[in-house]
Protein backbone atom coordinates (compact mmCIF):
# COMPACT_ATOMS: atom_id res chain seq x y z
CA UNK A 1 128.94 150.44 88.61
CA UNK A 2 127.45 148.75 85.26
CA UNK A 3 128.20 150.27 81.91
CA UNK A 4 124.95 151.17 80.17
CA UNK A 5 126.55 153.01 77.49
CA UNK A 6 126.15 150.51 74.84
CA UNK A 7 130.07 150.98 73.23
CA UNK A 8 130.78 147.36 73.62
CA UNK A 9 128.37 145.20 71.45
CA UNK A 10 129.91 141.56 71.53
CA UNK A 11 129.75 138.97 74.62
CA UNK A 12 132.09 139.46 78.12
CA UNK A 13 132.19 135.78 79.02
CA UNK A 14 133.76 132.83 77.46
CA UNK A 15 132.32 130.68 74.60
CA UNK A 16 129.09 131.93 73.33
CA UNK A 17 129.29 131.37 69.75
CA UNK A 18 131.95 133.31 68.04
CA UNK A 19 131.44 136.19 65.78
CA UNK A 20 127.86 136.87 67.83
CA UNK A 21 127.20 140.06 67.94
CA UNK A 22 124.92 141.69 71.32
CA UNK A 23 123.19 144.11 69.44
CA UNK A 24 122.51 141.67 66.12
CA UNK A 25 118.39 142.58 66.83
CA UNK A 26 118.49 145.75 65.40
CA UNK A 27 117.99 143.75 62.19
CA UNK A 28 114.69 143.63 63.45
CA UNK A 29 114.17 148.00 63.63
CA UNK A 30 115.72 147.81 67.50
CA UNK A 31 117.93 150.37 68.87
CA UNK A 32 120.99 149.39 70.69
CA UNK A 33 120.61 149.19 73.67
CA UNK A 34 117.10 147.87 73.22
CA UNK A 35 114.31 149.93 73.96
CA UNK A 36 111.41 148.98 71.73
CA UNK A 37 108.74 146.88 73.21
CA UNK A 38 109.45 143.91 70.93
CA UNK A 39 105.90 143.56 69.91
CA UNK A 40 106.27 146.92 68.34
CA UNK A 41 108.91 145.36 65.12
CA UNK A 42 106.46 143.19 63.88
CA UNK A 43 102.95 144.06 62.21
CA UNK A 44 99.77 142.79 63.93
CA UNK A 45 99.02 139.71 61.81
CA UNK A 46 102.72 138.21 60.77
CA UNK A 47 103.83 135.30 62.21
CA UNK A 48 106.31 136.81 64.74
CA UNK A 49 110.26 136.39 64.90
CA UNK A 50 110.18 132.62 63.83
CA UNK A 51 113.80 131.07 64.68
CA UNK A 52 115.39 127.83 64.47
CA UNK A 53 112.48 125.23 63.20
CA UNK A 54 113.07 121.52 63.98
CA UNK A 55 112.20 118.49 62.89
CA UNK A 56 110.02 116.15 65.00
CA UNK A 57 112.08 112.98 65.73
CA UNK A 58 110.41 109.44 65.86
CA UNK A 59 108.74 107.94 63.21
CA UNK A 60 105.50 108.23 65.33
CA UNK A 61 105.77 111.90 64.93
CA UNK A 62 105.99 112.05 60.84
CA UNK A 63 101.88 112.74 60.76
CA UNK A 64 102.13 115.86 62.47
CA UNK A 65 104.08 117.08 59.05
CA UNK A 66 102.14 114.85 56.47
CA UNK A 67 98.66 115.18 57.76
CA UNK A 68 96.30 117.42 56.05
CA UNK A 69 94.39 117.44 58.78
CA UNK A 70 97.25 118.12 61.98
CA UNK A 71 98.68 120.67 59.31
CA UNK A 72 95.25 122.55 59.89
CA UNK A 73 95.13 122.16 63.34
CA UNK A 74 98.44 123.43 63.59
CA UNK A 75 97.31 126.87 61.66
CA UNK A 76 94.81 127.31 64.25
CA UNK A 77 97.07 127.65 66.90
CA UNK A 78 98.94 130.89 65.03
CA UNK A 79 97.90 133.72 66.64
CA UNK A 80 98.97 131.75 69.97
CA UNK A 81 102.66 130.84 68.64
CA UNK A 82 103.14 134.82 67.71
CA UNK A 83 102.58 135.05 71.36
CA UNK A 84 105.60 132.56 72.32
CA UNK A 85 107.90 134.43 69.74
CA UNK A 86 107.62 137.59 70.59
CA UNK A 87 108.07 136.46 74.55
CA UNK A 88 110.86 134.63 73.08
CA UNK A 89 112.49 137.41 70.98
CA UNK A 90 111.91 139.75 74.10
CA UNK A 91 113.80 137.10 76.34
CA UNK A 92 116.93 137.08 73.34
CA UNK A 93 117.25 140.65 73.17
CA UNK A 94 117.19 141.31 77.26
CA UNK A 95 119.76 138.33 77.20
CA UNK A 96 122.19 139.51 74.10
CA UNK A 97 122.05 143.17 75.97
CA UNK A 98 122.86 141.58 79.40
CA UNK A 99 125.85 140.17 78.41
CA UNK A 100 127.47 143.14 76.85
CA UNK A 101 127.94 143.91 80.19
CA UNK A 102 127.65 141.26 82.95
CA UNK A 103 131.67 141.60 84.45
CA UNK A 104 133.61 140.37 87.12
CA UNK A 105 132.89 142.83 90.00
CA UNK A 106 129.18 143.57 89.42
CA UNK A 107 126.94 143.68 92.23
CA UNK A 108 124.24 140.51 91.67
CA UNK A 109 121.34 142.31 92.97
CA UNK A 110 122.33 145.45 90.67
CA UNK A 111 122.33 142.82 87.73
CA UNK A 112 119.18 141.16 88.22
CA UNK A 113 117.42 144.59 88.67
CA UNK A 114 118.66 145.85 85.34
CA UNK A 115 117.60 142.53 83.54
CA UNK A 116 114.31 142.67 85.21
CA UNK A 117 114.00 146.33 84.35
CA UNK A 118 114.35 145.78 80.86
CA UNK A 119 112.47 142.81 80.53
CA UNK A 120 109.56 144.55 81.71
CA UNK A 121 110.37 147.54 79.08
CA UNK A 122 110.72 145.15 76.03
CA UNK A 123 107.52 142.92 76.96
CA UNK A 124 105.40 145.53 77.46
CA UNK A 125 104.79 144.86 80.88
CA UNK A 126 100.39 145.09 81.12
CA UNK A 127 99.94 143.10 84.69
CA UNK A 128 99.38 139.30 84.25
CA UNK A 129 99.04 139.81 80.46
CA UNK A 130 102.66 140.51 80.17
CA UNK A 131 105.82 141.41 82.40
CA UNK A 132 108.85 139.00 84.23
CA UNK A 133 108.05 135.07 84.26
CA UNK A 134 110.08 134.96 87.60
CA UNK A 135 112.28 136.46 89.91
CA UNK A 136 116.26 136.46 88.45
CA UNK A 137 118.28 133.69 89.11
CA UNK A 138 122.22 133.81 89.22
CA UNK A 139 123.15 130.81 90.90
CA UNK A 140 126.98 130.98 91.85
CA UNK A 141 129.14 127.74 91.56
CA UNK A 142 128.56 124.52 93.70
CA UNK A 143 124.57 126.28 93.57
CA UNK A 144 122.87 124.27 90.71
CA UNK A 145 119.70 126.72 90.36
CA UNK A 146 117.11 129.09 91.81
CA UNK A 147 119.01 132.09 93.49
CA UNK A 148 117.98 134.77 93.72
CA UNK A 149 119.64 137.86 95.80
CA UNK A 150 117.45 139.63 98.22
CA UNK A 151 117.74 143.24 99.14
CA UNK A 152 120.90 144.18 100.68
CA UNK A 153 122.93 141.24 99.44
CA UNK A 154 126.06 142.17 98.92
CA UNK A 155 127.12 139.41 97.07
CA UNK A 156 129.84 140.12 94.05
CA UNK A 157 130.59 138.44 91.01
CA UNK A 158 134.28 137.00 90.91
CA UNK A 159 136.55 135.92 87.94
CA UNK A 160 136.54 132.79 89.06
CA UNK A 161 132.89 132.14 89.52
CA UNK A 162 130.71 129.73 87.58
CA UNK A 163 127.10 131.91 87.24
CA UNK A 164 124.03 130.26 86.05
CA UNK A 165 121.30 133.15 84.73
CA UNK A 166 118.13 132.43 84.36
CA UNK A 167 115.19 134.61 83.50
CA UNK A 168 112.03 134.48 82.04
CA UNK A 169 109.38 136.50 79.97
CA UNK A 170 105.65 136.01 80.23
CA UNK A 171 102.85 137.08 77.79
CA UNK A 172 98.89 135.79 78.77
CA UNK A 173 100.47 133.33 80.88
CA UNK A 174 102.99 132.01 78.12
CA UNK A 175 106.58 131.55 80.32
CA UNK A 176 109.63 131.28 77.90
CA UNK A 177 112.66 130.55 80.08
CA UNK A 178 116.13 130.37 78.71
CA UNK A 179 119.19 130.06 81.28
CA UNK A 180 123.37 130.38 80.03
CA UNK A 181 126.15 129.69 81.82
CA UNK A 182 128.68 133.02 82.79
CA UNK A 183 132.13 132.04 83.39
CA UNK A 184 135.58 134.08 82.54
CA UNK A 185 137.95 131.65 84.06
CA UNK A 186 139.58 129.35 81.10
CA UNK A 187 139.72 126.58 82.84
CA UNK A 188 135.86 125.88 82.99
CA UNK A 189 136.06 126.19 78.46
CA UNK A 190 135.86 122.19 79.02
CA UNK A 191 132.80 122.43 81.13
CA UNK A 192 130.78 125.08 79.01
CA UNK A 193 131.64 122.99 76.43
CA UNK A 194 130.03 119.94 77.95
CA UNK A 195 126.77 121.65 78.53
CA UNK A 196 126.46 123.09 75.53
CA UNK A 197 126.97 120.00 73.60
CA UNK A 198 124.57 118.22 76.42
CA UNK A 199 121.76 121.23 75.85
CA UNK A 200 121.98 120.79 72.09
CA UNK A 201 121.21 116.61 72.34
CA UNK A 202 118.40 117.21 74.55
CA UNK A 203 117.08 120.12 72.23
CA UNK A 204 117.53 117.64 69.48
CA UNK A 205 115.61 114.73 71.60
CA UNK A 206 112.48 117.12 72.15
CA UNK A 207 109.07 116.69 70.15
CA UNK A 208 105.77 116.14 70.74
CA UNK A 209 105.05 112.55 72.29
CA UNK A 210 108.67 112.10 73.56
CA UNK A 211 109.11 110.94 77.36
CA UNK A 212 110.68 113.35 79.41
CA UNK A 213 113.00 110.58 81.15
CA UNK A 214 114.34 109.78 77.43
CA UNK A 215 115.06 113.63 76.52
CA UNK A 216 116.50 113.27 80.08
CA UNK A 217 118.66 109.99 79.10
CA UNK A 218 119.71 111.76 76.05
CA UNK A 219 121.37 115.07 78.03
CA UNK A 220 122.62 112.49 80.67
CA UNK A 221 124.65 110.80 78.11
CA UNK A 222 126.13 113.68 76.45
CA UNK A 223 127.07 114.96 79.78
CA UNK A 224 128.99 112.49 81.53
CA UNK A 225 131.09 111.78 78.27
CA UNK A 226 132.58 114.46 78.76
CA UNK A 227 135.61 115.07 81.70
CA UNK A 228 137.07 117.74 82.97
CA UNK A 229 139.94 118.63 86.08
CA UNK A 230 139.73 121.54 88.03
């Protein structure tokens, strides 16, 4: 049976950033557990949740910045990015409250139901103009991607399972999609390690302009310097 109660607010697994708090959202006017529709914390008109900005890498890329006239451009497009953050802010929160209490022992297709629930509770869910991107994945060990429990699965999560979650939000059509490893087993610290270092070069590697195969080179790279025994 899951916990809903909402007493333990910091992450279950192993190696999400330390000192991360599940519930730190409520910055935002958010109850713990969530239960706002995220659109809800911030006034018609502002720009949204903005996070993390980065910089556009190439030299080719320096216009976008320095132009008067991309700079304008780019203004038009506002009421479109609000969109993406608050699909993106929706997608954090139903993620930070998920792992509060994703455990060895929970029932997969009881943990994709209450992360689908909720997304659709924080978007707003209005038909195709908001709701779930996709159908849950929790991919289980030697399974790269794209699982998805049907009804009647009785498939557990173990302690010594490698989970990859993946879930997205939708508004007007907009997916965000954001996937994290789950794993409570020490002895995969060198692999989380390895993809998180390997997410964070291709992250790095993304702008406007920039072949996919090179962001692609970039993970790649990052990836197979690392080594690990199991």
């Amino acid at each position: 049976e899951i916990d809903f109660s909402g007493e333990n607010k910091f992450p279950l697994c192993r190696l999400l950033n330390p000192g991360v708090r599940c519930d730190s959202f409520t910055k935002y006017g958010q109850t713990w557990p969530p239960s706002k529709p995220v659109e809800t914390l911030f006034p018609e008109g502002s720009e949204g949740p903005v996070g993390q900005i980065m910089e556009h890498p190439g030299d080719f890329n320096r216009k976008l910045v320095s132009d008067a006239e991309k700079r304008a451009q780019d203004r038009l497009q506002t009421d479109m990015y609000r969109k993406v953050r608050i699909a993106s802010e929706c997608h954090r929160q139903v993620r930070k409250w998920a792992q509060s209490w994703i455990k060895p022992g929970i029932l997969l297709t009881d943990m994709c139901e209450a992360i689908e629930n909720k997304n659709r509770e924080l978007v707003g869910e209005n038909g195709l103009k908001a709701g779930v991107g996709f159908p849950t994945g929790c991919s289980l060990d030697y399974v790269a991607a794209h699982y998805t429990p049907n009804v009647g699965d009785t498939t557990r999560l173990g302690y010594d399972n490698v989970m990859k979650i993946d879930f997205g939000t939708q508004i007007e059509g907009r997916i965000i999609d954001c996937a994290w490893t789950v794993a409570f087993n020490p002895k995969f610290d060198p692999l989380l390690e390895a993809v998180k270092a390997a997410t964070e070069a291709g992250i790095k590697a993304a702008g406007i302009g920039v072949r996919l195969c090179d962001i692609g080179e970039e993970i790649q790279e990052v990836m197979e310097s690392h080594e690990i025994e199991l």
